[in-house]
PDB file of N, CA and C in Angstrom:
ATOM      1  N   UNK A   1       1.882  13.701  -3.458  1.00  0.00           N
ATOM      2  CA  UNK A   1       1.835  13.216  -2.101  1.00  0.00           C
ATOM      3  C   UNK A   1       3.257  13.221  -1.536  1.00  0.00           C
ATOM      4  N   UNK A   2       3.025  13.912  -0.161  1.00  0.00           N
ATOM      5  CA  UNK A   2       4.770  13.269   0.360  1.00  0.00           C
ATOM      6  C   UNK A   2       5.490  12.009   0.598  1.00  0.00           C
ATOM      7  N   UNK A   3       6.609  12.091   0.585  1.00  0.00           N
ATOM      8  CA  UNK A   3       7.813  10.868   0.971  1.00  0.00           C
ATOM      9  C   UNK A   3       6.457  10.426   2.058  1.00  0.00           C
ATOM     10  N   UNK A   4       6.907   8.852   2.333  1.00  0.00           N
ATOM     11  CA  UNK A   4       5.760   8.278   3.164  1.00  0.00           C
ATOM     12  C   UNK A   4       6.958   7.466   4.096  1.00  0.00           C
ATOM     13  N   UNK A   5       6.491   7.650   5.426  1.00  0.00           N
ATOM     14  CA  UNK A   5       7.206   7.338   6.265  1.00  0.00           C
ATOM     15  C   UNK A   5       6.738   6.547   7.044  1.00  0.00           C
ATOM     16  N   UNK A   6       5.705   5.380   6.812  1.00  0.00           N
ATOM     17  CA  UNK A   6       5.234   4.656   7.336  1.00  0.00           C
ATOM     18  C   UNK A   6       4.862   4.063   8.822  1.00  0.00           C
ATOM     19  N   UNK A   7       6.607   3.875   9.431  1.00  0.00           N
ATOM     20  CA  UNK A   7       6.811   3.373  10.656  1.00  0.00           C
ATOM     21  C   UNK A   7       6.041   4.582  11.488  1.00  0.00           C
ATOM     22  N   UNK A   8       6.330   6.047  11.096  1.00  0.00           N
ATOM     23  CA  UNK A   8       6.050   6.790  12.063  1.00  0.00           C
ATOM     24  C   UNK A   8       4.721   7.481  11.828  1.00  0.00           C
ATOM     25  N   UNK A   9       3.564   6.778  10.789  1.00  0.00           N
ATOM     26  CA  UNK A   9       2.596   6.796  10.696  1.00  0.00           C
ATOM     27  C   UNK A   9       1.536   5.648  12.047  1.00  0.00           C
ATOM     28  N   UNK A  10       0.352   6.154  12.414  1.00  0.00           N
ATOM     29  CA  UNK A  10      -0.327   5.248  13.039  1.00  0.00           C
ATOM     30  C   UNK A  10      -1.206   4.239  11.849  1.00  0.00           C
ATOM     31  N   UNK A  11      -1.286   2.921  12.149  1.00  0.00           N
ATOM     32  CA  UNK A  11      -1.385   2.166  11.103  1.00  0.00           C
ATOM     33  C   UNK A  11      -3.233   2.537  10.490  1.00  0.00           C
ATOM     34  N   UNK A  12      -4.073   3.237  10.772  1.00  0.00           N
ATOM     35  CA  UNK A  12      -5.086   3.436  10.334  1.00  0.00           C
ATOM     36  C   UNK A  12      -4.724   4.920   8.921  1.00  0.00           C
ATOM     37  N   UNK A  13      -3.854   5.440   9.841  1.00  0.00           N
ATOM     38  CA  UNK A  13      -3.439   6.362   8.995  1.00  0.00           C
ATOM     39  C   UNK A  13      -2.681   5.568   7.530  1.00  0.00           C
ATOM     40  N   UNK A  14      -1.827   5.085   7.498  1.00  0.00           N
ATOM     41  CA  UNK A  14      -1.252   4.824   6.357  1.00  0.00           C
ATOM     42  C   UNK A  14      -2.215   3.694   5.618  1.00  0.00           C
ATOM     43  N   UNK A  15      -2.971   3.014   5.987  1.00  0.00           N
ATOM     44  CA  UNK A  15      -3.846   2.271   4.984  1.00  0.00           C
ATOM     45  C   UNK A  15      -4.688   3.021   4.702  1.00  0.00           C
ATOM     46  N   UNK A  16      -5.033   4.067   5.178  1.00  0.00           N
ATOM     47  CA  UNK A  16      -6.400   5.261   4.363  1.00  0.00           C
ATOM     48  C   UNK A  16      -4.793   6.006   3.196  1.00  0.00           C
ATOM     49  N   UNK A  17      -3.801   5.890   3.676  1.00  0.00           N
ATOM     50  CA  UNK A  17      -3.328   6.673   2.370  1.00  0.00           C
ATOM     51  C   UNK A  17      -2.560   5.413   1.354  1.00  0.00           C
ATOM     52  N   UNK A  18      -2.715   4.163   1.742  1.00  0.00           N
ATOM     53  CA  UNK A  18      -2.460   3.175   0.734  1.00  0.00           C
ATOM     54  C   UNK A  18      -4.048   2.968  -0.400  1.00  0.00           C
ATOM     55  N   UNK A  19      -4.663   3.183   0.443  1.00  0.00           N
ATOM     56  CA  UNK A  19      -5.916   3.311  -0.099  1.00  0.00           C
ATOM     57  C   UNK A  19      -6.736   4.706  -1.142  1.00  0.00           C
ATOM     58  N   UNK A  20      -5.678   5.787  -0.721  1.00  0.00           N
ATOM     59  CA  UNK A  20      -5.938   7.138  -1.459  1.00  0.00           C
ATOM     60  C   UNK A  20      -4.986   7.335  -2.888  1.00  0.00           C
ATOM     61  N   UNK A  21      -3.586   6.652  -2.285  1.00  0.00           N
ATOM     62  CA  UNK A  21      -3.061   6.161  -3.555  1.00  0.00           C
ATOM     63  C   UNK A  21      -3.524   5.082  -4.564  1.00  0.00           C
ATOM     64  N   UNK A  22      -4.395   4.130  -4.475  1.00  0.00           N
ATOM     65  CA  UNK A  22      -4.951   2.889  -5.324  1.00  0.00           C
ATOM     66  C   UNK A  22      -5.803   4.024  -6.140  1.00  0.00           C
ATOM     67  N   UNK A  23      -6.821   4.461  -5.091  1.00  0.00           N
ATOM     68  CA  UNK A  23      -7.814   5.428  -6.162  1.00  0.00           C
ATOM     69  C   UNK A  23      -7.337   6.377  -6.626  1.00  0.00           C
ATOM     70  N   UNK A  24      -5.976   7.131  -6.722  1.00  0.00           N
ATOM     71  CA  UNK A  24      -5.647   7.646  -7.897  1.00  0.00           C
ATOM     72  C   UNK A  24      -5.219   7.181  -9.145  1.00  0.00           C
ATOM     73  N   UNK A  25      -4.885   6.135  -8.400  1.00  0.00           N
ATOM     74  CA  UNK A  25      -4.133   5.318 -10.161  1.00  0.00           C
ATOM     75  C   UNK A  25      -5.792   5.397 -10.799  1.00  0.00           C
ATOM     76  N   UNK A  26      -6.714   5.143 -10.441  1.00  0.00           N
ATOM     77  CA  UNK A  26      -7.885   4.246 -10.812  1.00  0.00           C
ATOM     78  C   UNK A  26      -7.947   3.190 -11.072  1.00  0.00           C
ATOM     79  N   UNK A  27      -7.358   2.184 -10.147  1.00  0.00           N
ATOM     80  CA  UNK A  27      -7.240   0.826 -10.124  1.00  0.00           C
ATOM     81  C   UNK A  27      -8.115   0.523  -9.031  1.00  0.00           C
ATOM     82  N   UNK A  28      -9.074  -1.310  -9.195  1.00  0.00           N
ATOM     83  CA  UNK A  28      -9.642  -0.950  -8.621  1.00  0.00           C
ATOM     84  C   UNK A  28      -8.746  -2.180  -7.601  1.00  0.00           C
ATOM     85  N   UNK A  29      -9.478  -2.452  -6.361  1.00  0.00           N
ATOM     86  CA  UNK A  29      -8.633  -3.999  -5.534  1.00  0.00           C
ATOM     87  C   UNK A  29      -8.301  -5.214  -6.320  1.00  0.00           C
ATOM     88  N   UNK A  30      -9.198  -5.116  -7.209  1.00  0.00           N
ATOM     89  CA  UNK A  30      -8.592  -6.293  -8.070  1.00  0.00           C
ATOM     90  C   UNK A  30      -7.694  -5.948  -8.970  1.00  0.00           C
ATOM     91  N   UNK A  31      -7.829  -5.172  -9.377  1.00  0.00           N
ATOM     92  CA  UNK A  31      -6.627  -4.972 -10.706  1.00  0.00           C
ATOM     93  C   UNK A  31      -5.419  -4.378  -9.801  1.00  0.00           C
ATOM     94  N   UNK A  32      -5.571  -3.813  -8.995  1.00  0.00           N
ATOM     95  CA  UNK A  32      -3.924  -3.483  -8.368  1.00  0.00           C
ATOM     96  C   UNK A  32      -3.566  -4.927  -7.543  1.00  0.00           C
ATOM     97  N   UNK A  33      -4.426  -5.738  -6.974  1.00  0.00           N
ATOM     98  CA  UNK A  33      -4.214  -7.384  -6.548  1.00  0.00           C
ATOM     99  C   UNK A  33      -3.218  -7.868  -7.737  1.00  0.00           C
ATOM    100  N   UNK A  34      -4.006  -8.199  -8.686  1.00  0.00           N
ATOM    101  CA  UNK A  34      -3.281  -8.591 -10.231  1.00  0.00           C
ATOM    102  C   UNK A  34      -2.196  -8.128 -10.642  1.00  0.00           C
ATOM    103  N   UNK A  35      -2.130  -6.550 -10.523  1.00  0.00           N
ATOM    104  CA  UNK A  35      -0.891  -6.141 -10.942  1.00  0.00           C
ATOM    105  C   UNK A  35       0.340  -6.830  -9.678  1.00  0.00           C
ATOM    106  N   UNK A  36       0.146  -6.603  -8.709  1.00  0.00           N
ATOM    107  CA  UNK A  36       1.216  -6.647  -7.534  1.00  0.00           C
ATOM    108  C   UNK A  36       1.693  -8.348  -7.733  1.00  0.00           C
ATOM    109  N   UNK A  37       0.801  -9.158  -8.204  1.00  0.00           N
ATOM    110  CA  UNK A  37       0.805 -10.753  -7.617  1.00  0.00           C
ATOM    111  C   UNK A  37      -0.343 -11.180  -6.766  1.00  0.00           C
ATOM    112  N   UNK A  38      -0.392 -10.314  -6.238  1.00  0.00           N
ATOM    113  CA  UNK A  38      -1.455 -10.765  -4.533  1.00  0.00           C
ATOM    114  C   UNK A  38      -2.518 -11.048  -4.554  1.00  0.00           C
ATOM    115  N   UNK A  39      -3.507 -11.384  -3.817  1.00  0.00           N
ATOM    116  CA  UNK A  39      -4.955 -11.599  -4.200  1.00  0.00           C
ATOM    117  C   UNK A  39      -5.656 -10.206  -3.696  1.00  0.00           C
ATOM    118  N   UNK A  40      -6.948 -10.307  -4.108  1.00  0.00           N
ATOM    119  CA  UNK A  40      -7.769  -9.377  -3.817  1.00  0.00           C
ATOM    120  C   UNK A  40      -7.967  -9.061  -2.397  1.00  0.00           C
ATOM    121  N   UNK A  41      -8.470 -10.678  -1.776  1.00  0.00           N
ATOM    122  CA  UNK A  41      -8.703 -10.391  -0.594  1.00  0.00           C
ATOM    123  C   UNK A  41      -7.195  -9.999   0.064  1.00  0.00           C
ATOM    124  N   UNK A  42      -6.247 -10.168  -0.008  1.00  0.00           N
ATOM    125  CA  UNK A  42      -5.079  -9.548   0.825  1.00  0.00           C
ATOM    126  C   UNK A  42      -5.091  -7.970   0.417  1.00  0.00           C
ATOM    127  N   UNK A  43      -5.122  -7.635  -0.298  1.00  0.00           N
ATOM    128  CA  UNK A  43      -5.373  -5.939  -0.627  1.00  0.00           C
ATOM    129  C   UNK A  43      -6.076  -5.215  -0.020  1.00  0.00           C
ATOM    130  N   UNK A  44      -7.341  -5.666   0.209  1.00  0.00           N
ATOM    131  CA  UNK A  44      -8.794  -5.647   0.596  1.00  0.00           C
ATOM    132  C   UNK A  44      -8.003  -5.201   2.069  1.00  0.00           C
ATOM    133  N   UNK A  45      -7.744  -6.464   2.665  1.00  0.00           N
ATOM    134  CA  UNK A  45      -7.689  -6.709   4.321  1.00  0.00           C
ATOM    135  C   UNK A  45      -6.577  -5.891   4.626  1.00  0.00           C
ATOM    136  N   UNK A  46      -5.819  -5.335   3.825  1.00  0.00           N
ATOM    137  CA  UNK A  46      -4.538  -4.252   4.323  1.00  0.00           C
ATOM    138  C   UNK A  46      -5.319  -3.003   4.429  1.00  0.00           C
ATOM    139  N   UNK A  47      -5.860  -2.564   3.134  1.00  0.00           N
ATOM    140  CA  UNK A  47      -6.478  -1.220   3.230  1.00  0.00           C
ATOM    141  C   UNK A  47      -7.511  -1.174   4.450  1.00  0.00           C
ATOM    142  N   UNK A  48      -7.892  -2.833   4.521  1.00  0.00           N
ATOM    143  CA  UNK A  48      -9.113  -2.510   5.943  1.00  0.00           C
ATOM    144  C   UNK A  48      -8.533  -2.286   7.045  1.00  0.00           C
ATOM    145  N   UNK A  49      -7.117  -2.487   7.431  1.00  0.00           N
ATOM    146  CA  UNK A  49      -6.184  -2.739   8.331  1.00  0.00           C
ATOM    147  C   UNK A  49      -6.681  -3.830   9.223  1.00  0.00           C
ATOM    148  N   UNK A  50      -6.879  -4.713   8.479  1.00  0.00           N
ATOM    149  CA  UNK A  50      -7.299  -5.892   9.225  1.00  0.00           C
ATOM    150  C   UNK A  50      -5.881  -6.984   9.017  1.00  0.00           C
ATOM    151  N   UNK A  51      -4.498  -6.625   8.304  1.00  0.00           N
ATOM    152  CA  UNK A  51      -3.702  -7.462   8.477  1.00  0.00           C
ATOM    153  C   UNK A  51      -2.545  -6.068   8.234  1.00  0.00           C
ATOM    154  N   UNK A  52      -1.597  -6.660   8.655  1.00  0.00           N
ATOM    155  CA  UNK A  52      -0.128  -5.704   8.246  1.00  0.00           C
ATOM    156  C   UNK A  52       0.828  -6.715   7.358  1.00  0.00           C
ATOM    157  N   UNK A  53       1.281  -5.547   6.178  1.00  0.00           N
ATOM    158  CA  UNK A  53       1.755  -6.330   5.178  1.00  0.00           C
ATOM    159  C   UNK A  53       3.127  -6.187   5.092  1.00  0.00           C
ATOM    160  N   UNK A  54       3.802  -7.279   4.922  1.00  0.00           N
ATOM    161  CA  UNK A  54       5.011  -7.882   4.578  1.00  0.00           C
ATOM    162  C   UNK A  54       5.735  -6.612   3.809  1.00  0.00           C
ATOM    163  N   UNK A  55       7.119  -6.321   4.685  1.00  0.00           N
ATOM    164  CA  UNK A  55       7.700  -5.056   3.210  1.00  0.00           C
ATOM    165  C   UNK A  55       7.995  -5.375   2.126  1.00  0.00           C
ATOM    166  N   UNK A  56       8.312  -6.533   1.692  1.00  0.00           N
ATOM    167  CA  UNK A  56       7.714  -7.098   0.032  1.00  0.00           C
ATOM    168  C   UNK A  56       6.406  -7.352  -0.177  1.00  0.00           C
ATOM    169  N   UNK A  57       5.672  -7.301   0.154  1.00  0.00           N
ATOM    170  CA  UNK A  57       4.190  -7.289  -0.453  1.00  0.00           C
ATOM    171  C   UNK A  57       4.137  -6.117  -0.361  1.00  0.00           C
ATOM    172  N   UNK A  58       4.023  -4.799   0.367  1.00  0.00           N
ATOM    173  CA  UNK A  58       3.839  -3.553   0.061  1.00  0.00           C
ATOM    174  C   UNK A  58       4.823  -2.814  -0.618  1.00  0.00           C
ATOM    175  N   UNK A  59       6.007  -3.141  -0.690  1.00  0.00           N
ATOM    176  CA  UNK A  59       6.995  -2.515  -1.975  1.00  0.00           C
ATOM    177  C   UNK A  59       5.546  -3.361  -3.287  1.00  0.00           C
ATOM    178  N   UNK A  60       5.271  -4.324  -3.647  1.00  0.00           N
ATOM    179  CA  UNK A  60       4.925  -4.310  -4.661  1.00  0.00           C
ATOM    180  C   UNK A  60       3.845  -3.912  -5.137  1.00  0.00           C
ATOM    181  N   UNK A  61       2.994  -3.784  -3.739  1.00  0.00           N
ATOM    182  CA  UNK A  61       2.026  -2.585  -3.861  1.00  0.00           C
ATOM    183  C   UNK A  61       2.246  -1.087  -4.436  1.00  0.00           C
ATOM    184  N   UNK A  62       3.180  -0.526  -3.464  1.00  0.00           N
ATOM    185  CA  UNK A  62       3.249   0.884  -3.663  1.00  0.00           C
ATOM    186  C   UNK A  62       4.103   0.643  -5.215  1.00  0.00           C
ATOM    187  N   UNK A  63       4.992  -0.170  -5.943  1.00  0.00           N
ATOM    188  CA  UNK A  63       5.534  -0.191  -7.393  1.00  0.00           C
ATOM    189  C   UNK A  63       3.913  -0.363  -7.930  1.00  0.00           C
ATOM    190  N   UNK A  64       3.388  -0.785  -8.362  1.00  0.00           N
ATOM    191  CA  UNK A  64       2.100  -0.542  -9.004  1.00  0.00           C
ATOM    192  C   UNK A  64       1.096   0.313  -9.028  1.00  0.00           C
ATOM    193  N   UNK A  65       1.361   1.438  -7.464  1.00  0.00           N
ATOM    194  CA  UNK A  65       1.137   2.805  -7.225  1.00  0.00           C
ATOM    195  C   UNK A  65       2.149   3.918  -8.069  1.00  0.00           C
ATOM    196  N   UNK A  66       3.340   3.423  -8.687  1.00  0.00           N
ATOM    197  CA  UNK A  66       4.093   3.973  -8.917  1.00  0.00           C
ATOM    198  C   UNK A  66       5.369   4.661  -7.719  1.00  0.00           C
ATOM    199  N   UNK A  67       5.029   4.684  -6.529  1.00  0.00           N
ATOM    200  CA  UNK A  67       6.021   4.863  -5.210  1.00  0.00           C
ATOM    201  C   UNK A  67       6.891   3.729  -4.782  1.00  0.00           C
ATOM    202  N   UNK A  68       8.386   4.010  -3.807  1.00  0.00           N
ATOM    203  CA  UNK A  68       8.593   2.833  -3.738  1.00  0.00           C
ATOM    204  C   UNK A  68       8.924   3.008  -2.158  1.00  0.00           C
ATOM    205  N   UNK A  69       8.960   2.244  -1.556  1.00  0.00           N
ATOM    206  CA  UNK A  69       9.634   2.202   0.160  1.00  0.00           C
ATOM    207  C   UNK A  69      11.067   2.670  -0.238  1.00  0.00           C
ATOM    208  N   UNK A  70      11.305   3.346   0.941  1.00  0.00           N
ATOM    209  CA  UNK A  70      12.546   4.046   0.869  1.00  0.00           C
ATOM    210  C   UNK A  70      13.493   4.110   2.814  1.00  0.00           C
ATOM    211  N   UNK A  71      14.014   3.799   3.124  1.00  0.00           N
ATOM    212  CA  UNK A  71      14.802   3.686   4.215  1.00  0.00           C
ATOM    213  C   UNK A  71      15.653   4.969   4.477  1.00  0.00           C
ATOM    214  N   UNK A  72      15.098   5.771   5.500  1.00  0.00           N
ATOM    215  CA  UNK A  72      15.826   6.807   5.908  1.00  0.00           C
ATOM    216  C   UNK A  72      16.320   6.800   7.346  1.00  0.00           C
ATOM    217  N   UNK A  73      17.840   7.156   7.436  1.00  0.00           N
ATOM    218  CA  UNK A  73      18.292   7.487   9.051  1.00  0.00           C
ATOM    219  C   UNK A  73      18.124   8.616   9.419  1.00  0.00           C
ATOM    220  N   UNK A  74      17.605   8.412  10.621  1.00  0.00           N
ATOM    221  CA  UNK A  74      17.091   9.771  11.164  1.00  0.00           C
ATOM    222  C   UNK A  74      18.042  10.244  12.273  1.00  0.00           C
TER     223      UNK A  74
END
């Protein structure tokens, strides 16, 4: 998958690919919840884009995806 550039993603877009990355690990919402710290239902409600997540809660998402947030000047 490419570098992920979030900001300049529309937010439906990047939770279908926070969500395409979980199902490759084969983790399911709960076990990547568990791994990160977080609960299920907060996992749940990001991928639904029913909340926007904290850039420490999704750095510890995408580290349990194996990716990490990365800051580029453009």
């Amino acid at each position: 998958m490419p570098p992920f550039y979030f900001m300049k993603k529309r937010n439906d877009e990047w939770t279908k690919m926070l969500t395409e990355m979980r199902q490759e690990t084969g983790l399911s919402q709960k076990a990547a919840s568990l791994a990160a710290g977080l609960s299920e239902n907060y996992v749940a409600n990001v991928e639904r884009n029913c909340m926007s997540p904290t850039v420490r809660r999704l750095d510890k998402v995408l580290a349990v995806y194996g990716y990490e947030l990365e800051v580029v000047k453009r």
